[in-house]
N, C-alpha and C. Protein backbone atom coordinates (compact mmCIF):
# COMPACT_ATOMS: atom_id res chain seq x y z
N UNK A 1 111.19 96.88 63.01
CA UNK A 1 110.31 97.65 63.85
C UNK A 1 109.65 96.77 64.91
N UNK A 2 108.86 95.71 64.85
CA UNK A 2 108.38 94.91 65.26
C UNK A 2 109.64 94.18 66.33
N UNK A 3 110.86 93.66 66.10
CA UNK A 3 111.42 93.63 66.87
C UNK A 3 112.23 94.17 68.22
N UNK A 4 112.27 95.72 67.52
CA UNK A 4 112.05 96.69 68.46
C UNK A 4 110.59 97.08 69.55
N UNK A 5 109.84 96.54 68.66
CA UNK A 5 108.71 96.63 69.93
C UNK A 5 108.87 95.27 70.68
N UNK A 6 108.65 94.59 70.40
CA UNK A 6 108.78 93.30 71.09
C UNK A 6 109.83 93.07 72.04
N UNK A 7 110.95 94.16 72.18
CA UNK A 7 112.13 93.88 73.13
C UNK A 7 111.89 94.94 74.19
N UNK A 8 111.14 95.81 73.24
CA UNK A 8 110.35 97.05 74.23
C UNK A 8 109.42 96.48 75.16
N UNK A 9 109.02 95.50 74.84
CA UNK A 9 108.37 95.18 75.59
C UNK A 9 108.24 94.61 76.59
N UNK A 10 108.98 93.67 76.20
CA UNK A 10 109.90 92.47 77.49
C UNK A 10 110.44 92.84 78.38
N UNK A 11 111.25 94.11 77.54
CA UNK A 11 112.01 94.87 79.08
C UNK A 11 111.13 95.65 79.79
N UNK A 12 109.99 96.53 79.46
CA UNK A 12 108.78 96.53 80.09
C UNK A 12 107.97 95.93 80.92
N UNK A 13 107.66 94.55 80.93
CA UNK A 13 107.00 93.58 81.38
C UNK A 13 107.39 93.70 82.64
N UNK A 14 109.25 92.82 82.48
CA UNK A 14 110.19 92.56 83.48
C UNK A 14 110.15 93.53 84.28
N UNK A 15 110.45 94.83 83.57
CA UNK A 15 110.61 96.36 84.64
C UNK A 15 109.29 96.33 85.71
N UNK A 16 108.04 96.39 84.95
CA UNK A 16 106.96 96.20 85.85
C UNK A 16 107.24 95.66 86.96
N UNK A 17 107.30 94.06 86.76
CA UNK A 17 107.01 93.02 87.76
C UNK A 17 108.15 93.77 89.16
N UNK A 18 109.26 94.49 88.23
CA UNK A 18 110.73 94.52 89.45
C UNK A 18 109.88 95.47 90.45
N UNK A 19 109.61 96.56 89.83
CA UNK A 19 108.89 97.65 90.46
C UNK A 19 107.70 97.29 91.50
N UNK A 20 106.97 96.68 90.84
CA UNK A 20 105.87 96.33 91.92
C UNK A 20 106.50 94.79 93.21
N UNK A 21 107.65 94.04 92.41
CA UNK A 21 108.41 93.47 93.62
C UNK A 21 108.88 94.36 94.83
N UNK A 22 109.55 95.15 94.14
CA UNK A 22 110.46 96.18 94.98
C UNK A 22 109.51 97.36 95.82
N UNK A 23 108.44 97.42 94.99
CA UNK A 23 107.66 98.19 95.91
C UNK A 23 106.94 97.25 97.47
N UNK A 24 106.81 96.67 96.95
CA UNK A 24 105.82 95.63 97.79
C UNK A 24 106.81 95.23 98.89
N UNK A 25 108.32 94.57 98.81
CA UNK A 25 108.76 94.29 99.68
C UNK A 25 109.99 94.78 100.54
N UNK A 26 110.28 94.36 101.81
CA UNK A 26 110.54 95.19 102.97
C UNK A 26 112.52 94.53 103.17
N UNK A 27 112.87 94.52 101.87
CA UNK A 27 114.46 94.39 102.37
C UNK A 27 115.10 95.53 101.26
N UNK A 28 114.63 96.79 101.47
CA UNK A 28 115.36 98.08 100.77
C UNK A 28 116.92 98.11 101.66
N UNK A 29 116.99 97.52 103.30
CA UNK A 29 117.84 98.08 103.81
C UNK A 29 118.24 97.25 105.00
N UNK A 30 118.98 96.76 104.79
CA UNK A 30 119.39 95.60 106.39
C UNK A 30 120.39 96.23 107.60
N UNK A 31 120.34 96.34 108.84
CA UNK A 31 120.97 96.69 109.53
C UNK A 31 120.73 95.68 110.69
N UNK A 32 122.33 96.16 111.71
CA UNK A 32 122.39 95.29 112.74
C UNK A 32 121.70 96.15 113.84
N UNK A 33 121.14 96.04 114.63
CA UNK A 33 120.09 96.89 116.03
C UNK A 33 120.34 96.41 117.71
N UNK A 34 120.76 96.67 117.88
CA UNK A 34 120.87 95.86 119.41
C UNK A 34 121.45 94.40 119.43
N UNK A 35 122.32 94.08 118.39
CA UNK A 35 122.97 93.15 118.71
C UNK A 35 122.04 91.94 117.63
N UNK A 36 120.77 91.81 116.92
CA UNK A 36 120.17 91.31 116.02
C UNK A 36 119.89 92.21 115.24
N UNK A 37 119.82 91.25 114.07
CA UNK A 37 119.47 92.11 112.72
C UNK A 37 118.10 92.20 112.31
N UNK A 38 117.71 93.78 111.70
CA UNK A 38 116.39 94.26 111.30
C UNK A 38 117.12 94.41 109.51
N UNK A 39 115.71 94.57 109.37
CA UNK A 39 115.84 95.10 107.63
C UNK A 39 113.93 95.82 107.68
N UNK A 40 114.05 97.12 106.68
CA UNK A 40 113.22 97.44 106.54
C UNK A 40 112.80 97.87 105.19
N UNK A 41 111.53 97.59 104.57
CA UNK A 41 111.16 98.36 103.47
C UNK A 41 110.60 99.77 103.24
N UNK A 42 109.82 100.04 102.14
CA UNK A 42 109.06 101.18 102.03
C UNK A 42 107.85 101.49 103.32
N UNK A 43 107.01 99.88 103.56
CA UNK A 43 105.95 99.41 104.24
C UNK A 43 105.85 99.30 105.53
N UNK A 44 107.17 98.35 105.94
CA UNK A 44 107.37 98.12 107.38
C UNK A 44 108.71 97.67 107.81
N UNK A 45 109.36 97.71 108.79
CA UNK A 45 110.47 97.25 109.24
C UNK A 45 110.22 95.64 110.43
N UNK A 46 111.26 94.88 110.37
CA UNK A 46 110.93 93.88 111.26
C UNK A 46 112.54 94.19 111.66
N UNK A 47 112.29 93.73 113.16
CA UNK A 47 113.02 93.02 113.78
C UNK A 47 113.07 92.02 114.83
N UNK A 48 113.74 91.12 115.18
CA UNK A 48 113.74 89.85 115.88
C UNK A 48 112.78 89.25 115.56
N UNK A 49 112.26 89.30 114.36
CA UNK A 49 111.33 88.15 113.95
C UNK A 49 110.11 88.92 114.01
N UNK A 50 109.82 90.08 114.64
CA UNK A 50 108.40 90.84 114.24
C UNK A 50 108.57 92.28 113.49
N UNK A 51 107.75 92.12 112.55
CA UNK A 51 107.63 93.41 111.70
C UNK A 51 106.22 93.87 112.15
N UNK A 52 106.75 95.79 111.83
CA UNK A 52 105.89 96.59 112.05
C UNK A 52 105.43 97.59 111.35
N UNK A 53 104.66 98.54 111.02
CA UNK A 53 104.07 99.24 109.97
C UNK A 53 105.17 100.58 110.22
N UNK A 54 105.66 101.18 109.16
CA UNK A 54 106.10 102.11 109.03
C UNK A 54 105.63 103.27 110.07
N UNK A 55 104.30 103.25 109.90
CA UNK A 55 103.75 104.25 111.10
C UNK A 55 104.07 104.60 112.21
N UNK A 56 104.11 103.00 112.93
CA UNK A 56 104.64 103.06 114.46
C UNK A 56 105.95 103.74 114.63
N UNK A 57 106.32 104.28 115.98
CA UNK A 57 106.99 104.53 116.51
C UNK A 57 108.12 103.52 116.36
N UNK A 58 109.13 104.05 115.95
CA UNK A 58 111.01 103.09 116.16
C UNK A 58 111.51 103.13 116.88
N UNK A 59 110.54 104.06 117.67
CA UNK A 59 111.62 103.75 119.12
C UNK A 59 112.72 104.82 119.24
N UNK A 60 113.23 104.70 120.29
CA UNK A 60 114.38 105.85 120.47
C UNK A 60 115.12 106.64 120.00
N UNK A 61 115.48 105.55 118.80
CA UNK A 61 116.81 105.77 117.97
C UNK A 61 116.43 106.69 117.05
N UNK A 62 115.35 106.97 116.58
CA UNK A 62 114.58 107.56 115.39
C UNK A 62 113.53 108.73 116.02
N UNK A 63 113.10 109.00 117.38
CA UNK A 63 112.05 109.47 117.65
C UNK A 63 111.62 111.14 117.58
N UNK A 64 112.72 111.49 117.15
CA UNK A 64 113.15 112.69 117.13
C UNK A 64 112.53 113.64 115.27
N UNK A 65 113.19 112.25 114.72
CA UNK A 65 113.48 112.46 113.48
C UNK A 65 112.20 111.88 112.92
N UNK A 66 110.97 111.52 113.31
CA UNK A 66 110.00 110.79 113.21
C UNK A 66 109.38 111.07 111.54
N UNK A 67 108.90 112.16 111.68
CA UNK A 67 108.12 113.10 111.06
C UNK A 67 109.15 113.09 109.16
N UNK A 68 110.34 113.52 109.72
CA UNK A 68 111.36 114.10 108.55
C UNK A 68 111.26 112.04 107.81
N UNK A 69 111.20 111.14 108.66
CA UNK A 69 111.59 109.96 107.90
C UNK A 69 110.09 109.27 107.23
N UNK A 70 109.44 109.95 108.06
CA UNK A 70 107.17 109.84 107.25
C UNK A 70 107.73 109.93 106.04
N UNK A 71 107.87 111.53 105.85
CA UNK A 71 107.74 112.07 104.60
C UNK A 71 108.71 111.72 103.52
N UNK A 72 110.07 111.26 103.85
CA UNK A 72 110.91 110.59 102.81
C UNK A 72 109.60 109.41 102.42
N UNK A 73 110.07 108.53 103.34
CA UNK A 73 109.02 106.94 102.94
C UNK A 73 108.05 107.59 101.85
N UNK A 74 107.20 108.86 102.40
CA UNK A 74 106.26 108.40 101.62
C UNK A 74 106.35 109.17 100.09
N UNK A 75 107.38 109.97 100.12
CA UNK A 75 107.58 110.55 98.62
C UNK A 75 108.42 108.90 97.77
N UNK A 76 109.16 108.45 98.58
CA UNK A 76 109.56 106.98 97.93
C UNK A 76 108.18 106.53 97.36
N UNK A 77 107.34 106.14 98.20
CA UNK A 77 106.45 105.19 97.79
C UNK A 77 105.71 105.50 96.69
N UNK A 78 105.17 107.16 97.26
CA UNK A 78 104.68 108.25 95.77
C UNK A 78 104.80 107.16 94.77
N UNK A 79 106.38 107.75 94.58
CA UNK A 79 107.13 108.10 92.61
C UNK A 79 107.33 106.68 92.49
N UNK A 80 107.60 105.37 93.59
CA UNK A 80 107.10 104.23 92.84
C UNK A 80 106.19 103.22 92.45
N UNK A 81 105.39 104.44 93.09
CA UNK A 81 103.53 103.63 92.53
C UNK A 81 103.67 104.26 91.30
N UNK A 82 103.98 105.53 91.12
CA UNK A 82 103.40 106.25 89.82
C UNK A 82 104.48 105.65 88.96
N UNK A 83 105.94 105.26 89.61
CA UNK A 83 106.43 104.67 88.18
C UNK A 83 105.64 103.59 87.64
N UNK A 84 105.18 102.92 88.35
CA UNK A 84 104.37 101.27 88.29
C UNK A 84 103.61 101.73 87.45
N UNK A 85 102.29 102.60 87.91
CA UNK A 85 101.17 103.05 86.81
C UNK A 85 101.76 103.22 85.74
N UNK A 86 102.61 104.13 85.13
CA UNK A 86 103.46 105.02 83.95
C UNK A 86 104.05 103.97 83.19
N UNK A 87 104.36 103.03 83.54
CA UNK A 87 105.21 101.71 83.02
C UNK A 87 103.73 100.52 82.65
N UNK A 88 102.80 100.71 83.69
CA UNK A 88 101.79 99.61 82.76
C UNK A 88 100.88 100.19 81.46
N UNK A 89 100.83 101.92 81.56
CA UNK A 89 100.11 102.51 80.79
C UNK A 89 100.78 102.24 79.47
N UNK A 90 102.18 102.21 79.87
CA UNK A 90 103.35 102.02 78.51
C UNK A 90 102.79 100.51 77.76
N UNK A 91 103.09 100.13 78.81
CA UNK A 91 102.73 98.24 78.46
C UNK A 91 101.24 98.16 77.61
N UNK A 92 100.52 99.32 77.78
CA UNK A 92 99.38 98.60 77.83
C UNK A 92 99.17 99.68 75.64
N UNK A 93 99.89 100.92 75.57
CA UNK A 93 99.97 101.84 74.85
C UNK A 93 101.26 100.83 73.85
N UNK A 94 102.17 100.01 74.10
CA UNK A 94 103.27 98.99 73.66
C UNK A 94 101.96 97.82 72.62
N UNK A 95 101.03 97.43 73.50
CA UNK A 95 100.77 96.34 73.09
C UNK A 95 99.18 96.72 71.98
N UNK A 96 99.12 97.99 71.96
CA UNK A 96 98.03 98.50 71.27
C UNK A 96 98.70 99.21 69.84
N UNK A 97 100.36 99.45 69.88
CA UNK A 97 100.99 99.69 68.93
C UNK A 97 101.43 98.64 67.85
N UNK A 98 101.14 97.16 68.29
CA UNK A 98 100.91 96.07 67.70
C UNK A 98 99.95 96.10 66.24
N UNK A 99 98.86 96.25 66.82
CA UNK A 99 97.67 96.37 66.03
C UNK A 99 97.83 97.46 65.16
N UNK A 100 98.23 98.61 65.36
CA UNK A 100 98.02 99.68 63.95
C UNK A 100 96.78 100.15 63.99
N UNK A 101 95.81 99.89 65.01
CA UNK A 101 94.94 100.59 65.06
C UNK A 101 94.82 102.08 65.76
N UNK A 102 94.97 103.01 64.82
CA UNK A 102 94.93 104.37 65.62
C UNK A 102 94.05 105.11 64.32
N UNK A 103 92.84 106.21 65.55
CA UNK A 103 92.15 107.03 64.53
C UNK A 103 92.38 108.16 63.82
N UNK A 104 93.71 108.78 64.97
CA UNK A 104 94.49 109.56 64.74
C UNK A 104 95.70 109.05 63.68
N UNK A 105 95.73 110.14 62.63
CA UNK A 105 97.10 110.59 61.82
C UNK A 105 98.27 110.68 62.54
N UNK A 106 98.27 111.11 63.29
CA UNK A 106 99.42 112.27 63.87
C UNK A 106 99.81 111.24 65.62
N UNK A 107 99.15 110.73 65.66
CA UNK A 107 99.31 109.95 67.04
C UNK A 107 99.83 108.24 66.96
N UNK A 108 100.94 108.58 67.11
CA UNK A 108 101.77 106.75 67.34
C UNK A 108 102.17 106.52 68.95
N UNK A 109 100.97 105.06 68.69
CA UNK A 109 101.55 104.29 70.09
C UNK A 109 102.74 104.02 70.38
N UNK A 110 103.44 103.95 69.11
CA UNK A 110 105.25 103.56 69.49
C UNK A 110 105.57 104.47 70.44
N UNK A 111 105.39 105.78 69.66
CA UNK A 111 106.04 106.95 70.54
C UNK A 111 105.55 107.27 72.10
N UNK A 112 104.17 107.12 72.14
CA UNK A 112 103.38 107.29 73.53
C UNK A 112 103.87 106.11 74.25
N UNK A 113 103.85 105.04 73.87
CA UNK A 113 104.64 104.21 74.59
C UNK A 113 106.19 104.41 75.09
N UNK A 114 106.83 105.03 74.40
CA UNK A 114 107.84 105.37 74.46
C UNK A 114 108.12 106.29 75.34
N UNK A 115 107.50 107.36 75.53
CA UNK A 115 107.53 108.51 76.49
C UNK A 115 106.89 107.89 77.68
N UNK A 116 105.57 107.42 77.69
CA UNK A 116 105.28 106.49 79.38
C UNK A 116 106.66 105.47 80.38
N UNK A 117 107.15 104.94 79.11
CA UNK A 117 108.46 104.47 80.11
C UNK A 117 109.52 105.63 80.48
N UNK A 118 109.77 106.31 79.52
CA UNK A 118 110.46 107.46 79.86
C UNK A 118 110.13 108.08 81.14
N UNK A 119 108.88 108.33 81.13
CA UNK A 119 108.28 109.21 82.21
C UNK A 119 108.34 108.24 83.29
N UNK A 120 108.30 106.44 83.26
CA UNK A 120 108.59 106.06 84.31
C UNK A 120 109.07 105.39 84.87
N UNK A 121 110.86 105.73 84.22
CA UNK A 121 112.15 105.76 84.20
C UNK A 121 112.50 107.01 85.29
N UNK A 122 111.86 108.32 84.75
CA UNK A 122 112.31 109.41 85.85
C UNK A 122 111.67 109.37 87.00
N UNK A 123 110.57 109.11 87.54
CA UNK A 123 109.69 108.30 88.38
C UNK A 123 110.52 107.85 89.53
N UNK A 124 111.02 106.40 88.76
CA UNK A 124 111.96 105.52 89.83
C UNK A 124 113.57 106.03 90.03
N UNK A 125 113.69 106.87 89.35
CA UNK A 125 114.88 107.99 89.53
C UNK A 125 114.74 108.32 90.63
N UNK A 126 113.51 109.04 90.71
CA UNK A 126 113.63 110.09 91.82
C UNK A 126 113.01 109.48 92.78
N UNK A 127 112.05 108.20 92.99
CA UNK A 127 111.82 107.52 94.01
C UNK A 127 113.35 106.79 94.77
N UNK A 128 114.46 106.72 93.98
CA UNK A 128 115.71 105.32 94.42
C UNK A 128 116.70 106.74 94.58
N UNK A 129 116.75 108.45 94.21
CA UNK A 129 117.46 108.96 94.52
C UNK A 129 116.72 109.40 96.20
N UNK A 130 115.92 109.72 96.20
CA UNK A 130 115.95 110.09 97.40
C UNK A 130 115.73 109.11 98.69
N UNK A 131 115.75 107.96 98.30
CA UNK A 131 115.89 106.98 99.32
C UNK A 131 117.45 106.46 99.60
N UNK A 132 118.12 107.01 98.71
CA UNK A 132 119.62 106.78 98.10
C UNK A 132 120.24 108.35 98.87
N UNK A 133 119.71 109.37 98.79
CA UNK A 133 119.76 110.16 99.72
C UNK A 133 119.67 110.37 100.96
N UNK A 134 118.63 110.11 101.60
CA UNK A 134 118.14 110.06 102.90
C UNK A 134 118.73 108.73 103.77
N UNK A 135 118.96 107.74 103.49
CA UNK A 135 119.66 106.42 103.69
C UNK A 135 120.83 107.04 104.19
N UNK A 136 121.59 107.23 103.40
CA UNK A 136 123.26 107.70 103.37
C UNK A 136 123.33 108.60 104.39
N UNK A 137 122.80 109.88 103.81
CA UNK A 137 123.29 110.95 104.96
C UNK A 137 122.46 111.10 106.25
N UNK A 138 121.58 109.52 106.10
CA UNK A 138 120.62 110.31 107.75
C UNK A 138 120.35 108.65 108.43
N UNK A 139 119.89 107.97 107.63
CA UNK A 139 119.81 106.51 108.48
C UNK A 139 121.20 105.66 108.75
N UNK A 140 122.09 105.91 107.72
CA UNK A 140 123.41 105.31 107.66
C UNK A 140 124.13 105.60 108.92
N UNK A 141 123.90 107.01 109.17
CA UNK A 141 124.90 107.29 110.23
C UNK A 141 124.31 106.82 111.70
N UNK A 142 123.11 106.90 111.38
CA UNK A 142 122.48 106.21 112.73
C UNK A 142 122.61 104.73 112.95
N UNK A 143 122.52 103.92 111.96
CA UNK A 143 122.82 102.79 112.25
C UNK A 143 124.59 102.54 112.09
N UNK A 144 125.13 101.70 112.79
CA UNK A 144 126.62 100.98 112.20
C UNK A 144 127.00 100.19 111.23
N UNK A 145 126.10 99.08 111.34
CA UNK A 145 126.64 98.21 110.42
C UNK A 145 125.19 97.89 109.88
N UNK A 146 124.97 98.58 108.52
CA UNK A 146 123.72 98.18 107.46
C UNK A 146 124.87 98.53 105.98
N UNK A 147 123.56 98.09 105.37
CA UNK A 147 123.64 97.46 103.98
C UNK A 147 122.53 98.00 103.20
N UNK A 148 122.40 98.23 101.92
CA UNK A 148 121.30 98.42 100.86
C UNK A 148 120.90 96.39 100.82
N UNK A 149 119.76 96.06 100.65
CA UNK A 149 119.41 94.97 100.01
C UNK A 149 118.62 94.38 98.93
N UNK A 150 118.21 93.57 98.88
CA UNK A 150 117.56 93.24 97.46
C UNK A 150 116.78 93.80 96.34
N UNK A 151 115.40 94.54 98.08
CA UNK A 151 114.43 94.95 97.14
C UNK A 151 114.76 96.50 96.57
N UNK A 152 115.76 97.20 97.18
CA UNK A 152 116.73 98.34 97.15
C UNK A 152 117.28 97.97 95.45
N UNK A 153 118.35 96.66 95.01
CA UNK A 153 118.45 96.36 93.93
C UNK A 153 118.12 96.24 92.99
N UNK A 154 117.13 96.13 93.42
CA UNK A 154 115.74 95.49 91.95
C UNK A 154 114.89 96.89 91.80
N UNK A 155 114.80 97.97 92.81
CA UNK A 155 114.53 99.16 92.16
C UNK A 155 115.56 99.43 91.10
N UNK A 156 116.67 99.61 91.18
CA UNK A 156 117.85 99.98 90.25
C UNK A 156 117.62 99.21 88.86
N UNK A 157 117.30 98.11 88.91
CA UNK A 157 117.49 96.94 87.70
C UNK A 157 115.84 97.04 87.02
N UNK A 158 114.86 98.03 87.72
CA UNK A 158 113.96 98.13 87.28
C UNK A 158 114.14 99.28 86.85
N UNK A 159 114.70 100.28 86.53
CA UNK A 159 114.97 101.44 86.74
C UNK A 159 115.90 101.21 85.21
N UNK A 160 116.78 100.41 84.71
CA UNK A 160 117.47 100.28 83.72
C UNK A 160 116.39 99.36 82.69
N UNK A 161 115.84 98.78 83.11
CA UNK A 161 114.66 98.12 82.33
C UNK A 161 113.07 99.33 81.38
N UNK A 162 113.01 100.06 82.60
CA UNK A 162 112.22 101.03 81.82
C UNK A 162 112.82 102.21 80.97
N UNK A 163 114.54 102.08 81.31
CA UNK A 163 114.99 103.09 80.12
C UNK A 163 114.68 102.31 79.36
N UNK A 164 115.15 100.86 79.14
CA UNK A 164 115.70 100.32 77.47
C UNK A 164 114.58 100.11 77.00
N UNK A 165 113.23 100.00 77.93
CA UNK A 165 112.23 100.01 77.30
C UNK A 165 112.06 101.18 76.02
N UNK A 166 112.26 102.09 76.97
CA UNK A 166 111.20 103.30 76.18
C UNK A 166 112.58 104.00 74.83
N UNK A 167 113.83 103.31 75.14
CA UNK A 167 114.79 103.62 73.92
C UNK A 167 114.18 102.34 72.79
N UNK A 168 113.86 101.17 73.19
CA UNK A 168 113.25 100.31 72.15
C UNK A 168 112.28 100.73 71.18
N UNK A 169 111.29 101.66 72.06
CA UNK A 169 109.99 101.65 71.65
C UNK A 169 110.34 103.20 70.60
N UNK A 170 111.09 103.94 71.28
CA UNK A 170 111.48 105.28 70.66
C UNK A 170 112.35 104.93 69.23
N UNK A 171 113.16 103.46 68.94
CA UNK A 171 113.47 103.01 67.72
C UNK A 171 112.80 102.97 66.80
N UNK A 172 111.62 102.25 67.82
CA UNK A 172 110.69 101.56 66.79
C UNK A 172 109.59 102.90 65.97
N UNK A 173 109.67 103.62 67.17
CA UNK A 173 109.14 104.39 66.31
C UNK A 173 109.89 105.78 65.23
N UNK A 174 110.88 105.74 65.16
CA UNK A 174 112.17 106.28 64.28
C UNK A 174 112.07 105.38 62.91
N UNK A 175 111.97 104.16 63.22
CA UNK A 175 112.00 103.10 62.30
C UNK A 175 110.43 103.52 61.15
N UNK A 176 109.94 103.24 61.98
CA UNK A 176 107.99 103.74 61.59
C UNK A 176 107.84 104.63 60.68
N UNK A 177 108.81 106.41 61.58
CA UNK A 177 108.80 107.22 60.63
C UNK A 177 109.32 107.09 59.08
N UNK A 178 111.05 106.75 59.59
CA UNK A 178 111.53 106.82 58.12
C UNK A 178 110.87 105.96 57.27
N UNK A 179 110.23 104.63 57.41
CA UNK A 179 109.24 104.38 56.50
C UNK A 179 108.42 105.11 56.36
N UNK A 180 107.41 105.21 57.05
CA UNK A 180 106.41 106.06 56.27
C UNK A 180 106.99 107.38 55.57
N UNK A 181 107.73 108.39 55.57
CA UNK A 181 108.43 109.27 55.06
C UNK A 181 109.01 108.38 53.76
N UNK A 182 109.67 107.77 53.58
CA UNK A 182 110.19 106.85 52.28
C UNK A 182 109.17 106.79 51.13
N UNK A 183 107.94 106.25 51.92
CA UNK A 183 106.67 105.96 51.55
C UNK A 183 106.81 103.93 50.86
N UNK A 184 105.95 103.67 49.83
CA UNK A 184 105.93 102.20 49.51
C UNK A 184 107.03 102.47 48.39
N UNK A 185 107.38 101.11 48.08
CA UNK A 185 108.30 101.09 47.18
C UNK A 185 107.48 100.27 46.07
């Protein structure tokens, strides 16, 4: 049981840190622009060496479509703050399932822990599908030659980290039950 939490956890930790990497930084997407290369994140896009806030104006290429690319960004950013929150609440519900301290009968941190990564597992689902959406069929075609990049990756690899989390923690607490159901020997 204990080892199951403890791997629950790690992959938790890790998932965190990816998430709040990947949130924070600005290479979701590299493309070539006028002959130099830009890359942009959730936050801001740079090119030729200056980055700018998502807000501003892109200029030509985009000006049309201004409004429709706000509101992607910011449902991205949404669902991966709230995965971030949902994944430390886990971490924090993981490391209180340690102790065995609960006042409640009927209430296991394994399991609540278990469902917080779950919940923010689907989170970064739907934050990396619809940026995985909107990319493809609407920025892709506008640009020629881009690429998904790092911080784009490490959503994904954070995204497989808070499943195995919350399948660890959902062991551990399977494990929990059939003991206690067994009862002492």
């Amino acid at each position: 049981m204990y080892s199951f939490m403890g791997g629950g956890l790690f992959c938790a930790i890790v998932g965190n840190i990816l998430l709040v990497v990947s949130t924070a930084t600005d290479y979701w997407m590299q493309y070539r622009l006028s002959g130099s290369f830009a890359h942009q994140g959730l936050w801001r896009y740079c090119m030729s060496g200056k980055c700018y806030m998502q807000t501003d104006s892109i200029g030509n290429v985009l000006s049309k479509y201004i409004m429709f690319i706000k509101s992607y960004w910011n449902a991205t950013r949404a669902f991966m703050i709230l995965s971030a929150m949902s994944c430390f609440a886990g971490i924090i519900a993981g490391i209180l399932s340690f102790a065995h301290f609960s006042a409640f009968e009927r209430f296991n941190r394994s399991f609540a822990a278990g469902i917080m990564f779950f919940v923010s597992t689907l989170f970064v689902l739907l934050a990396m599908a619809i940026y995985t959406g909107v990319t493809v069929n609407f920025l892709g075609k506008r640009f020629g030659d881009w690429r998904f990049s790092w911080s784009y990756i490490l959503g994904w690899v954070a995204l497989l980290m808070t499943f195995f989390a919350g399948i660890f923690y959902m062991c551990a607490y399977r494990m929990h039950e059939c003991r206690r159901v067994a009862g002492p020997r």
